[in-house]
PDB file of N, CA and C in Angstrom:
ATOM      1  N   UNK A   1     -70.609  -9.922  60.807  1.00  0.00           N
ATOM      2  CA  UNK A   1     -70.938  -9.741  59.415  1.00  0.00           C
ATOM      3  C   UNK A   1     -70.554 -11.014  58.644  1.00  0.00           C
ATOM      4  N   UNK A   2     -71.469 -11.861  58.312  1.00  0.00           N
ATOM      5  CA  UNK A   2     -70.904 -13.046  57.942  1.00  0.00           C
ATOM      6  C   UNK A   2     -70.676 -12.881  56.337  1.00  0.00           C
ATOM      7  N   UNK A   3     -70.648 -12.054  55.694  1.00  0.00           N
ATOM      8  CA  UNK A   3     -70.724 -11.861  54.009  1.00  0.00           C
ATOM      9  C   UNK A   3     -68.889 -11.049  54.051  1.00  0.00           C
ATOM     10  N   UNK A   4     -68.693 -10.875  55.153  1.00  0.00           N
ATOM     11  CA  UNK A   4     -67.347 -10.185  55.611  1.00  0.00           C
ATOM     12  C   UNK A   4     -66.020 -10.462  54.578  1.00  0.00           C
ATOM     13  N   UNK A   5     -65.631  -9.970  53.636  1.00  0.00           N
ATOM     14  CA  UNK A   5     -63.959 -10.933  52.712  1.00  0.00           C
ATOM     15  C   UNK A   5     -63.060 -10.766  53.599  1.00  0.00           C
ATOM     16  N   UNK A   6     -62.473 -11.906  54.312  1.00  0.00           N
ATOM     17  CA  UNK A   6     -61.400 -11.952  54.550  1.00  0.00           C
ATOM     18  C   UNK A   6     -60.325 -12.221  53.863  1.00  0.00           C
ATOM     19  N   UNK A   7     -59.245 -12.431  54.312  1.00  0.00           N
ATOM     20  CA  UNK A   7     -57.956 -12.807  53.491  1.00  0.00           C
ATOM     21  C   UNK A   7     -57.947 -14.038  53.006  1.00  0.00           C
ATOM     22  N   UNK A   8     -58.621 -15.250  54.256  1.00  0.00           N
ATOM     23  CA  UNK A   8     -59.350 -16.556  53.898  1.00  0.00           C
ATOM     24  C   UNK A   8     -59.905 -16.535  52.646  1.00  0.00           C
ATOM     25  N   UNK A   9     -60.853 -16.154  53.044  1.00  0.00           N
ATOM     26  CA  UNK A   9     -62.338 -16.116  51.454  1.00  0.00           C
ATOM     27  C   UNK A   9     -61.561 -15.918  50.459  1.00  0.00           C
ATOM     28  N   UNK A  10     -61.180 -14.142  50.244  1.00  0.00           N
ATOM     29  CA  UNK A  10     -60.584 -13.769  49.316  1.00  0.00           C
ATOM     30  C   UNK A  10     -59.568 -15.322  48.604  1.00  0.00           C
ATOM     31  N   UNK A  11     -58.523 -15.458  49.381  1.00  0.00           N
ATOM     32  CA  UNK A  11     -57.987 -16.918  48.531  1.00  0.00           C
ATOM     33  C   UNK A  11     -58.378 -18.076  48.105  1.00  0.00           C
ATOM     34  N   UNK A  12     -59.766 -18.039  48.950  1.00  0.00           N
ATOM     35  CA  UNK A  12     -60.081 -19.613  48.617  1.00  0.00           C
ATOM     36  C   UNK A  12     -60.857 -19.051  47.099  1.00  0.00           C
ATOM     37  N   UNK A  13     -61.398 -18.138  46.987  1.00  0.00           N
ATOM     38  CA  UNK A  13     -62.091 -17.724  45.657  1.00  0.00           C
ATOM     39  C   UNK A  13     -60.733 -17.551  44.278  1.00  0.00           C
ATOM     40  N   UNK A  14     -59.740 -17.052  44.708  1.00  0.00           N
ATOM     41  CA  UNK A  14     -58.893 -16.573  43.836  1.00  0.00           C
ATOM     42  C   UNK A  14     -59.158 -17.745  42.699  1.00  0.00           C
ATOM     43  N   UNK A  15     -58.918 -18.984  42.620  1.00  0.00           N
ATOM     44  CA  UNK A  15     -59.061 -19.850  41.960  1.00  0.00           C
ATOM     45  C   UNK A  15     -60.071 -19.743  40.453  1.00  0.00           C
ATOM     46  N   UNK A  16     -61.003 -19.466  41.051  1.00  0.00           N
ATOM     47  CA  UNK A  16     -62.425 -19.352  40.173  1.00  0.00           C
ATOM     48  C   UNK A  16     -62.506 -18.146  39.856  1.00  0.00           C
ATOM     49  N   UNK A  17     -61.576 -17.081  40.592  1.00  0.00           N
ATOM     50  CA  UNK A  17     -61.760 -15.972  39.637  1.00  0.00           C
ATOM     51  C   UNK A  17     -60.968 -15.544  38.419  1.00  0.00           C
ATOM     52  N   UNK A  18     -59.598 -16.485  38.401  1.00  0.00           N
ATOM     53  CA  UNK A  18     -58.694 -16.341  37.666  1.00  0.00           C
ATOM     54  C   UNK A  18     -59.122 -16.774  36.152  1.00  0.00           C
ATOM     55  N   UNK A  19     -58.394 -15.486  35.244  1.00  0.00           N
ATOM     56  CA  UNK A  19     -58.493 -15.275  34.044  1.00  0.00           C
ATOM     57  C   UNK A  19     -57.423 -15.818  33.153  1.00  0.00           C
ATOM     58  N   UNK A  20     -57.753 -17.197  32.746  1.00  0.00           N
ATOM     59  CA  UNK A  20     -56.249 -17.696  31.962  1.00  0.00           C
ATOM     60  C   UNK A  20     -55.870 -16.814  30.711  1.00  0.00           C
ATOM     61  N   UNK A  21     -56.974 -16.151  30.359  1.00  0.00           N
ATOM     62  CA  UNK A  21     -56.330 -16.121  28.872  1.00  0.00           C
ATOM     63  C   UNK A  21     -55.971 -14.583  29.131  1.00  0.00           C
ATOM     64  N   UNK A  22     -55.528 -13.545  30.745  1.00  0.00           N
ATOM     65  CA  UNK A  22     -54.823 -12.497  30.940  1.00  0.00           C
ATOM     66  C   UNK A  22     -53.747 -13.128  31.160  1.00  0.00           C
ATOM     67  N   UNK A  23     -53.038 -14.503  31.523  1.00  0.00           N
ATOM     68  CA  UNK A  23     -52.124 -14.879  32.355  1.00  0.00           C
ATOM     69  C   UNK A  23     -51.450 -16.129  31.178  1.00  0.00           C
ATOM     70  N   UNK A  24     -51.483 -15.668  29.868  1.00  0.00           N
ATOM     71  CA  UNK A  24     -50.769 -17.165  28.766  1.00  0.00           C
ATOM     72  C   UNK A  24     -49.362 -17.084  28.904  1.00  0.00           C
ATOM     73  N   UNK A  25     -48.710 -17.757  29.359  1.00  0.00           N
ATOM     74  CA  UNK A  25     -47.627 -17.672  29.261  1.00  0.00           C
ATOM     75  C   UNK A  25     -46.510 -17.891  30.158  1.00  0.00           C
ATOM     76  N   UNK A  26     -47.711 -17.205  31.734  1.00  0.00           N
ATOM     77  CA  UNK A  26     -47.127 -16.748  32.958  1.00  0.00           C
ATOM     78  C   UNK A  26     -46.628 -18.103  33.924  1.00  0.00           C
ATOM     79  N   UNK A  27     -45.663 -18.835  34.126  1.00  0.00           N
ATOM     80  CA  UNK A  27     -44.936 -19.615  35.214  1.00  0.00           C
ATOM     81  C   UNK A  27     -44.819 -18.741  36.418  1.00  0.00           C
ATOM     82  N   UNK A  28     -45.498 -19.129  37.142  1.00  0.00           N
ATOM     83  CA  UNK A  28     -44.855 -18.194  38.466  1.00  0.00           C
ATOM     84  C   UNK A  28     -45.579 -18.518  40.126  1.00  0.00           C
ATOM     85  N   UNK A  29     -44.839 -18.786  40.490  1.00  0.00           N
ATOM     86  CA  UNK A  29     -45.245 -18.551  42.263  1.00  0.00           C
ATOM     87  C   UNK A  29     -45.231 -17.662  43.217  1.00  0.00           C
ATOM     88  N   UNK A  30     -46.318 -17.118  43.894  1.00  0.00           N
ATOM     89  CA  UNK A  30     -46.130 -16.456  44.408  1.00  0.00           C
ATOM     90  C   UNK A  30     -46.856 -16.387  45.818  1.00  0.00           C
ATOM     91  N   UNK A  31     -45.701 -15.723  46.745  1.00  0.00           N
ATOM     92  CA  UNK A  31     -46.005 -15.717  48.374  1.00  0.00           C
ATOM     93  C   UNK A  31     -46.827 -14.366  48.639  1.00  0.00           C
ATOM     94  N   UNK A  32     -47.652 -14.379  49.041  1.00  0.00           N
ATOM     95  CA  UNK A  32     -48.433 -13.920  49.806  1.00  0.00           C
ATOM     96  C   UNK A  32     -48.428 -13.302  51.081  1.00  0.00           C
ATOM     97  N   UNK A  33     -47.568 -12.834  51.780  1.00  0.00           N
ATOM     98  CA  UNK A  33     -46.948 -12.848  53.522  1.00  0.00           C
ATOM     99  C   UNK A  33     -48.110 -11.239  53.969  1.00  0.00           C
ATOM    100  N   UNK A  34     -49.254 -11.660  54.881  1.00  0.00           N
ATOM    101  CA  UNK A  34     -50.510 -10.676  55.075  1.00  0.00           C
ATOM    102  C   UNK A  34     -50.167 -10.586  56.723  1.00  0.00           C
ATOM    103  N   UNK A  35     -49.909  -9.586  57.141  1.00  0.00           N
ATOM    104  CA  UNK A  35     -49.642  -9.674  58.918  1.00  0.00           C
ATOM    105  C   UNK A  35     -51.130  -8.931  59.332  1.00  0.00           C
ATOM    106  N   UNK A  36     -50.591  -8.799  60.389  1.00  0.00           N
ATOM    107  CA  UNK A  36     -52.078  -7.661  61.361  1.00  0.00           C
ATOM    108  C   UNK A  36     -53.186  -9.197  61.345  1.00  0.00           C
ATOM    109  N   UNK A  37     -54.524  -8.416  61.608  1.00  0.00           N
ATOM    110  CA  UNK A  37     -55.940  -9.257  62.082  1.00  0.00           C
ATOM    111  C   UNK A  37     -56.005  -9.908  60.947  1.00  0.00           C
ATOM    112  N   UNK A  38     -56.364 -11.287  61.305  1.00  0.00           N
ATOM    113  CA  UNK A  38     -56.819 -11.974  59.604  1.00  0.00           C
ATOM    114  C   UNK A  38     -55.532 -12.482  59.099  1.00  0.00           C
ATOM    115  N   UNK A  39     -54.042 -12.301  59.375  1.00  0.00           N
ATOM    116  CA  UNK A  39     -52.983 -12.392  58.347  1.00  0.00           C
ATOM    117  C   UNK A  39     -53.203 -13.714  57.916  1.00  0.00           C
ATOM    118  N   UNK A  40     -51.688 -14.494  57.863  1.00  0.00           N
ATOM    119  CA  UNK A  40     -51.107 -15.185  57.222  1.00  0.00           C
ATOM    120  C   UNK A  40     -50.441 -15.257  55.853  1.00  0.00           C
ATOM    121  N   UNK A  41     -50.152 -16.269  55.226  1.00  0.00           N
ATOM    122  CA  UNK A  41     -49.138 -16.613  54.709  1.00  0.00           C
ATOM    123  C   UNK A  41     -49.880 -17.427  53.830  1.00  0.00           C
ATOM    124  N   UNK A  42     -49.801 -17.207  51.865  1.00  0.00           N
ATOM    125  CA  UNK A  42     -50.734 -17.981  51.085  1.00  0.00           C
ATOM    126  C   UNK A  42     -49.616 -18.443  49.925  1.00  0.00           C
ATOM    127  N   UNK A  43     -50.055 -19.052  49.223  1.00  0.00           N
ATOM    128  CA  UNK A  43     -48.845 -19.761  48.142  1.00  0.00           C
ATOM    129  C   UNK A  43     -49.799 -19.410  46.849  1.00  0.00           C
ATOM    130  N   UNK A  44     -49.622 -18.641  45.684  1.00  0.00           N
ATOM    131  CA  UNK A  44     -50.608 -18.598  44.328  1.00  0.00           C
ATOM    132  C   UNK A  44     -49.785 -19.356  43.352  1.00  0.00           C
ATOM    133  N   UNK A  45     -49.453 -20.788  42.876  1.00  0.00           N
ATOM    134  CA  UNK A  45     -48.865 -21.015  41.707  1.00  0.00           C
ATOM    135  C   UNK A  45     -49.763 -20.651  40.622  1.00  0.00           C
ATOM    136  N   UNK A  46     -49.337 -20.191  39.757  1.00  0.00           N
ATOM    137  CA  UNK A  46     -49.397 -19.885  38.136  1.00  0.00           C
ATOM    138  C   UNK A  46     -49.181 -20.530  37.078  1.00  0.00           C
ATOM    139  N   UNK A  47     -49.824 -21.406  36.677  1.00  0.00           N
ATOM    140  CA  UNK A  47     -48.690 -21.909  35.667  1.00  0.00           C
ATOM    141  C   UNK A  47     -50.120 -22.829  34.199  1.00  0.00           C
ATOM    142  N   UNK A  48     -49.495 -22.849  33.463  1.00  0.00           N
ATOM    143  CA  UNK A  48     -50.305 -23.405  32.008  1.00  0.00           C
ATOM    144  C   UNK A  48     -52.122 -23.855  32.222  1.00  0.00           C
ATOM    145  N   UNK A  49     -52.435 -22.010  32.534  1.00  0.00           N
ATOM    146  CA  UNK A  49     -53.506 -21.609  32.459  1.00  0.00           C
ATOM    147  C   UNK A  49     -53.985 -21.584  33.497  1.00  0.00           C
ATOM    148  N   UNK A  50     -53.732 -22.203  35.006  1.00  0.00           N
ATOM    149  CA  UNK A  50     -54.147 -22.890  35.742  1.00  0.00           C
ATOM    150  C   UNK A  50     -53.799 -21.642  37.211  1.00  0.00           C
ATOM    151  N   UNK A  51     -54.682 -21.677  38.303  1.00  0.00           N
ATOM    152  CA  UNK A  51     -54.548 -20.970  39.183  1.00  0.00           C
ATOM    153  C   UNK A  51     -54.586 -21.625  40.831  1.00  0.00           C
ATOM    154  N   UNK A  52     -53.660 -22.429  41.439  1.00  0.00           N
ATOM    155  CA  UNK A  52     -54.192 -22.871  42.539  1.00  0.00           C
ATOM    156  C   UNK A  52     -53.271 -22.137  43.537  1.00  0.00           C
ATOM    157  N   UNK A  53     -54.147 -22.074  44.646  1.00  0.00           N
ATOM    158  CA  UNK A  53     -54.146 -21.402  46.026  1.00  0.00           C
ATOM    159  C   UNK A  53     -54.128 -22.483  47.693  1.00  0.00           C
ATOM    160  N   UNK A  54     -52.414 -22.425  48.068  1.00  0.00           N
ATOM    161  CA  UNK A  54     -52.642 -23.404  48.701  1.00  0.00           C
ATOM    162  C   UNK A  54     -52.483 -22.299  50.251  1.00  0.00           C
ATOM    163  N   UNK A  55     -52.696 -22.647  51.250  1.00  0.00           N
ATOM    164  CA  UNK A  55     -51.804 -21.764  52.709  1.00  0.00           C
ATOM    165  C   UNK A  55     -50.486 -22.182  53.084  1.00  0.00           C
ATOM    166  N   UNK A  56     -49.877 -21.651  53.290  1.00  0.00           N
ATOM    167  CA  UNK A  56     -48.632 -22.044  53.862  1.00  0.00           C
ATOM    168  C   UNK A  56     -47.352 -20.912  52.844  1.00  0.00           C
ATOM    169  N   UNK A  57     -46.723 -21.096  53.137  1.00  0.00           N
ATOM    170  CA  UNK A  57     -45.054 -21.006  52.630  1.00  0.00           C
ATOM    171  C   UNK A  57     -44.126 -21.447  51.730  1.00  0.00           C
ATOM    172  N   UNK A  58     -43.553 -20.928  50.889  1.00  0.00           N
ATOM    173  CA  UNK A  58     -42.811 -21.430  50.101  1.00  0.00           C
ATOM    174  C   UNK A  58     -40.911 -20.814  49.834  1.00  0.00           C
ATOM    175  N   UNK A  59     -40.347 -21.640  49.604  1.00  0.00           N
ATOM    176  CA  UNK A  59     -39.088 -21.318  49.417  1.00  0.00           C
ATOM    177  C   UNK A  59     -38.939 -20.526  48.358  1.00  0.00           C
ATOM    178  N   UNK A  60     -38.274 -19.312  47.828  1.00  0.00           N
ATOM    179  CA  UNK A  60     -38.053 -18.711  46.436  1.00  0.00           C
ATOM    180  C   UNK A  60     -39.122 -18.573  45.234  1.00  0.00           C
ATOM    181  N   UNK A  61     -39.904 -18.051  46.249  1.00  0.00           N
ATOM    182  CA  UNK A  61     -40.823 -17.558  45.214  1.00  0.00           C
ATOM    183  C   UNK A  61     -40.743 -16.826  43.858  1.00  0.00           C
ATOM    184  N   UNK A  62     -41.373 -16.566  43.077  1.00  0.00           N
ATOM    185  CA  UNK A  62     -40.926 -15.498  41.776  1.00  0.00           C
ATOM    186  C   UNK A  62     -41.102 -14.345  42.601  1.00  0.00           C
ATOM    187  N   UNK A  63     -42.480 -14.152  43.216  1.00  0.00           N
ATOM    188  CA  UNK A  63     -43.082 -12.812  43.853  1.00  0.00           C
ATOM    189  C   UNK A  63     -43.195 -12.884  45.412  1.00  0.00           C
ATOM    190  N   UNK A  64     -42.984 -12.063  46.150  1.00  0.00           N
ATOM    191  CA  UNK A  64     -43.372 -12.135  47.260  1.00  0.00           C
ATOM    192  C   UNK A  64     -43.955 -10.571  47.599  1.00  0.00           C
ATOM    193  N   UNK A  65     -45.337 -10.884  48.053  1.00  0.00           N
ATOM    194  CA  UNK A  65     -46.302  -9.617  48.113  1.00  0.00           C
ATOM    195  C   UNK A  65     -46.638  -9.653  49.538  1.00  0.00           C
ATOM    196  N   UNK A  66     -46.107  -8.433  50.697  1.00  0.00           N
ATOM    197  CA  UNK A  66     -46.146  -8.463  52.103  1.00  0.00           C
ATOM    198  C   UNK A  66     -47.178  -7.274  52.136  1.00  0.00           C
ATOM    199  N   UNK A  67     -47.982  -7.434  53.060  1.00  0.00           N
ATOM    200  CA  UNK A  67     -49.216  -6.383  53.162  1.00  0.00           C
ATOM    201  C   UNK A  67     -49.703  -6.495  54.503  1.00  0.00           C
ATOM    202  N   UNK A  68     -50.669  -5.309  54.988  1.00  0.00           N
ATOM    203  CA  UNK A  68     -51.306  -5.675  55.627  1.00  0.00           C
ATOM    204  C   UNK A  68     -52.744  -6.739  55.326  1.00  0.00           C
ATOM    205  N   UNK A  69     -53.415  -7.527  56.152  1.00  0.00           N
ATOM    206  CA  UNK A  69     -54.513  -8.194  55.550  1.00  0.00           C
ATOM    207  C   UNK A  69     -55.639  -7.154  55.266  1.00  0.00           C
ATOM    208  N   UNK A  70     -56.273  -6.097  55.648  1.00  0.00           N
ATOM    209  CA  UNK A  70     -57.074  -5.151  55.815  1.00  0.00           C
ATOM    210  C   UNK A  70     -56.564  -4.273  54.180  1.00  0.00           C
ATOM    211  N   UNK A  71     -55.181  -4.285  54.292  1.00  0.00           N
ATOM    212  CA  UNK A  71     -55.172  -3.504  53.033  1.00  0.00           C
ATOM    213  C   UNK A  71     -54.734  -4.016  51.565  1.00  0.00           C
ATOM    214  N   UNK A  72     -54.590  -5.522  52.093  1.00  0.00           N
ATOM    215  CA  UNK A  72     -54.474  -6.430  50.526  1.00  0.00           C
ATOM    216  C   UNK A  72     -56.086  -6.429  50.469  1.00  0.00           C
ATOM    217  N   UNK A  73     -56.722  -6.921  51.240  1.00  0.00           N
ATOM    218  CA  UNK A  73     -58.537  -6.618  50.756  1.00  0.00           C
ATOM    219  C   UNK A  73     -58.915  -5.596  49.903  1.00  0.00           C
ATOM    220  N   UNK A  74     -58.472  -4.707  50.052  1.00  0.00           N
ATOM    221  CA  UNK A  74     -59.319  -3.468  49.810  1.00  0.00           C
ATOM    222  C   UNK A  74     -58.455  -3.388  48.814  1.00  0.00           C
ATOM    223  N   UNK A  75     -57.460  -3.805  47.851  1.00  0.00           N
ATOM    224  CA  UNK A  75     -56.393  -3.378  47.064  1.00  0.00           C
ATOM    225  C   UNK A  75     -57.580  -4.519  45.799  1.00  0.00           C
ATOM    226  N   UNK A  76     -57.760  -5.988  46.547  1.00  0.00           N
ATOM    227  CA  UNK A  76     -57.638  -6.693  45.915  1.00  0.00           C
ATOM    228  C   UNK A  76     -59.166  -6.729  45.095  1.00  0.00           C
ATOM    229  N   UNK A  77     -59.950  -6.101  46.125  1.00  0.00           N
ATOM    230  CA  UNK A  77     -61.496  -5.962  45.615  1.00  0.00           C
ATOM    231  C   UNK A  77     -61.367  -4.195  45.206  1.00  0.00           C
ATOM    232  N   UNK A  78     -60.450  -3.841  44.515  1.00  0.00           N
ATOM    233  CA  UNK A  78     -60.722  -2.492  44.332  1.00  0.00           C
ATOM    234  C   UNK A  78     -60.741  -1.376  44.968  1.00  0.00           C
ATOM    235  N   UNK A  79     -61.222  -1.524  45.954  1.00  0.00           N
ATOM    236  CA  UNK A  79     -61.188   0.062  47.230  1.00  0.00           C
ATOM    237  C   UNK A  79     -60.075   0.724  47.180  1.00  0.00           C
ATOM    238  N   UNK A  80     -58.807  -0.015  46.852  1.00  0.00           N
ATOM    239  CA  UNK A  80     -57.895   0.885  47.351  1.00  0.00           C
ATOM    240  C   UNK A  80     -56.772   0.511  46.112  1.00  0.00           C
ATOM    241  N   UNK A  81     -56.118   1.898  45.759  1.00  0.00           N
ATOM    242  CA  UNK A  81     -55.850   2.196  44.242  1.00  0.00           C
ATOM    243  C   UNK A  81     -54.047   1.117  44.855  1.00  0.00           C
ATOM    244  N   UNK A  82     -53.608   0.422  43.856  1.00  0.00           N
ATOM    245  CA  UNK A  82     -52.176  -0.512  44.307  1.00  0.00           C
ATOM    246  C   UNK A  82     -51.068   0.223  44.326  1.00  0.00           C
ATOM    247  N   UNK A  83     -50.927   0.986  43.220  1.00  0.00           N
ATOM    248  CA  UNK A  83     -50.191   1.662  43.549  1.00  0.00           C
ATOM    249  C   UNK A  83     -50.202   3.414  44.263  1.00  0.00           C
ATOM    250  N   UNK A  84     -50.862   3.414  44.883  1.00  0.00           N
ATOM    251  CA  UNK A  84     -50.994   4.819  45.527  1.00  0.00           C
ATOM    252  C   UNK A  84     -50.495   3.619  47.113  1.00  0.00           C
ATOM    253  N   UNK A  85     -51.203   2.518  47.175  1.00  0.00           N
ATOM    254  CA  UNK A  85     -50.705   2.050  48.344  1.00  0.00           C
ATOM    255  C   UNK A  85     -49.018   1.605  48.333  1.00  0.00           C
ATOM    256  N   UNK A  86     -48.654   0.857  47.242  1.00  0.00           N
ATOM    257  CA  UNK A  86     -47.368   0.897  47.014  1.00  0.00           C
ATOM    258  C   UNK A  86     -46.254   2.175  47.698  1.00  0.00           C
ATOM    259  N   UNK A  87     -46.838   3.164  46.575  1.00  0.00           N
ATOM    260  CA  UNK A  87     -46.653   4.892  47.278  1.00  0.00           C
ATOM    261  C   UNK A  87     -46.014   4.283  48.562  1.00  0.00           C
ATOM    262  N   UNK A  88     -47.346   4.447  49.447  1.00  0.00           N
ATOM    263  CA  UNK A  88     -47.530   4.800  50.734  1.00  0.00           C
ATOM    264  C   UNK A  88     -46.440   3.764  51.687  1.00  0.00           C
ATOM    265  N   UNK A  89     -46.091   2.736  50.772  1.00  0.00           N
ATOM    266  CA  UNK A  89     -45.184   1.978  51.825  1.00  0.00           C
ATOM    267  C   UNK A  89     -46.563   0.809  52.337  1.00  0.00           C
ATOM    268  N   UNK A  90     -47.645   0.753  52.123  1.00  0.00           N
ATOM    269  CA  UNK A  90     -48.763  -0.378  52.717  1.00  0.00           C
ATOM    270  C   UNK A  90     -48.389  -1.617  51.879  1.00  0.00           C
ATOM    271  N   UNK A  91     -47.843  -2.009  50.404  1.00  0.00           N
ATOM    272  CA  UNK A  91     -47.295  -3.182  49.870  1.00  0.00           C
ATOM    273  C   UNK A  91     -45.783  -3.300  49.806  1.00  0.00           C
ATOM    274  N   UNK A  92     -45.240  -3.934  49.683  1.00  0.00           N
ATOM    275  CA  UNK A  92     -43.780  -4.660  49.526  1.00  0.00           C
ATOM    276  C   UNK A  92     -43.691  -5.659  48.921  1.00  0.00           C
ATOM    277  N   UNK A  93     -43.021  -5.027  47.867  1.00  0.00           N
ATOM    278  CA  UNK A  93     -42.678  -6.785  46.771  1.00  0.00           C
ATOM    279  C   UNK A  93     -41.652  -6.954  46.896  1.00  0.00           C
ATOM    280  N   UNK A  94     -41.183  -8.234  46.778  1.00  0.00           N
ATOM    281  CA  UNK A  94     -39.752  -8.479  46.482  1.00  0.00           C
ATOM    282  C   UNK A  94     -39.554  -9.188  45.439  1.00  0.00           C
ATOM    283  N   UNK A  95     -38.532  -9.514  44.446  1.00  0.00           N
ATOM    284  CA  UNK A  95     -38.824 -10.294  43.499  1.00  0.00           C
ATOM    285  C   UNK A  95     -39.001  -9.347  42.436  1.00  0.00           C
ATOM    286  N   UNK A  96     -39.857 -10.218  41.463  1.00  0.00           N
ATOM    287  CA  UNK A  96     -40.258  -9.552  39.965  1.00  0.00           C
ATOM    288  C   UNK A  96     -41.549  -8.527  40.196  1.00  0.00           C
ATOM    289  N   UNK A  97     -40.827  -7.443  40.047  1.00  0.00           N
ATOM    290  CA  UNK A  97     -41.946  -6.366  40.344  1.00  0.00           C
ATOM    291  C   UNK A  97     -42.815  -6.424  38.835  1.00  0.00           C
ATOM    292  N   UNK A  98     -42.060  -6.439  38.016  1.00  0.00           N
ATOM    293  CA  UNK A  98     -43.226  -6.557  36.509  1.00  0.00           C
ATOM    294  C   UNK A  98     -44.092  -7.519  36.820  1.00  0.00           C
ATOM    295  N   UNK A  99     -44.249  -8.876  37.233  1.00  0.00           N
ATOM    296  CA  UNK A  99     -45.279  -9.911  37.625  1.00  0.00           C
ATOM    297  C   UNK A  99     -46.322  -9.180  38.233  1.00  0.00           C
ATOM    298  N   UNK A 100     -45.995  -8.486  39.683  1.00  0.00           N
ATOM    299  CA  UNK A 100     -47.072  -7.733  40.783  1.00  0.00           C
ATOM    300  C   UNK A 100     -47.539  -6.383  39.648  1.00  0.00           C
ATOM    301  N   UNK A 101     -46.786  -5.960  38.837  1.00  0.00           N
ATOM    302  CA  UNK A 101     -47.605  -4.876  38.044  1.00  0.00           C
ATOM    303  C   UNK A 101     -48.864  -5.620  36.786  1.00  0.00           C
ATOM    304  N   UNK A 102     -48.656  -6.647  36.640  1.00  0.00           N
ATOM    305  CA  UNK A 102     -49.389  -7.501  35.625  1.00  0.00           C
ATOM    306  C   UNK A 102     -50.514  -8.565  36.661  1.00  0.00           C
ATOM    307  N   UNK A 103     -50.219  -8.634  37.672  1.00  0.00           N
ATOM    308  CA  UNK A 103     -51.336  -9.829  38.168  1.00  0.00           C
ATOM    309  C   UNK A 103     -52.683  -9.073  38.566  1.00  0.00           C
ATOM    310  N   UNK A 104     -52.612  -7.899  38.794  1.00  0.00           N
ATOM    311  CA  UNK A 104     -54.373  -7.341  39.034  1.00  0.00           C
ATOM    312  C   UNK A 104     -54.717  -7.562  37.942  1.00  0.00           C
ATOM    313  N   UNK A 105     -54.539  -8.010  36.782  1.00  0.00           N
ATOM    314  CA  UNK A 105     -55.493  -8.048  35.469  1.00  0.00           C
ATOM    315  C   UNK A 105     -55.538  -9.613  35.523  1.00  0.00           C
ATOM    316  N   UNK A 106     -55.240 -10.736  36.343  1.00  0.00           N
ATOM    317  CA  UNK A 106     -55.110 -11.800  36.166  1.00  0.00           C
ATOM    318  C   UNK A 106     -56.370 -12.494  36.784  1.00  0.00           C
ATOM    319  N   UNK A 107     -56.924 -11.567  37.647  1.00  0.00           N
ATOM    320  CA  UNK A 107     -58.324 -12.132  38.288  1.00  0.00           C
ATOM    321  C   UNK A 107     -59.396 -11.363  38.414  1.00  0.00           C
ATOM    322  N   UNK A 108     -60.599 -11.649  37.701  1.00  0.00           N
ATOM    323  CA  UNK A 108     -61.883 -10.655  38.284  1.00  0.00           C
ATOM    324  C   UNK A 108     -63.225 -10.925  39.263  1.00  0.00           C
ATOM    325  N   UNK A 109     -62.285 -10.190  40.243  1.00  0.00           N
ATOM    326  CA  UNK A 109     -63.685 -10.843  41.633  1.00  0.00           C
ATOM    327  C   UNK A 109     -64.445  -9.709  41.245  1.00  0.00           C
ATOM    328  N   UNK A 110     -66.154 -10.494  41.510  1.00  0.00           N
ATOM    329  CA  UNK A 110     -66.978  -9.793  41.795  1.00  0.00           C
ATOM    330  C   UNK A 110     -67.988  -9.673  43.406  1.00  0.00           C
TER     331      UNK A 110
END
C-alpha cells in the first residue's frame, strides 16, 4: 500500500501541518520513543512559531511520548480517541503532561 502513514511520513509531514498560532508561546521539545513495526525514536522542537522534526534522541526533553507506532498513527490521524488510549495504558508520557494534553490542537493533518 504505498499511500500507507507510517510513523516516517507521519513526521516528515508534522512540519507543514503545524499550526503556529495554536502553539504562541509554546518552548518545548519533545521525544517521541514509537516501539513495535515501524518504531523509532523522533525529536519535535517547538519553539517561536516554528515546528521542526528531526530522528534521533534527545537528552531532557520537556515531553516524552512512548507508544506503540500502529497506535500513535491512529491517535495522531484521529482513529483512535488519546485519551481512551492513555486509559488503556497504549501512551506514556513523562514530563509535562499539560503540553501532551495541548499538542493535538497544535497540528492539522489531513
Amino acid at each position: 500500500m504505498p499511500d500507507e502513514l507510517t510513523p516516517e511520513v507521519l513526521f516528515s509531514r508534522m512540519p507543514k501541518a503545524f499550526l503556529p498560532d495554536k502553539a504562541v508561546g509554546v518552548d518545548a521539545v519533545i521525544l517521541f520513543d514509537l516501539s513495535g513495526d515501524q518504531g523509532g525514536q523522533w525529536v519535535a522542537t517547538i519553539k517561536d512559531g516554528a515546528c521542526a522534526v528531526t530522528k534521533g534522541k534527545v537528552d531532557n526533553p520537556k515531553l516524552t511520548l512512548m507508544a506503540e507506532a500502529v497506535d500513535y498513527v491512529g491517535i495522531f490521524t484521529g482513529k483512535v480517541n488519546p485519551m481512551a488510549a492513555f486509559g488503556e495504558g497504549k501512551i506514556k508520557l513523562k514530563g509535562d503532561i499539560g503540553l501532551a494534553m495541548k499538542m493535538m490542537n497544535f497540528f492539522k493533518m489531513s
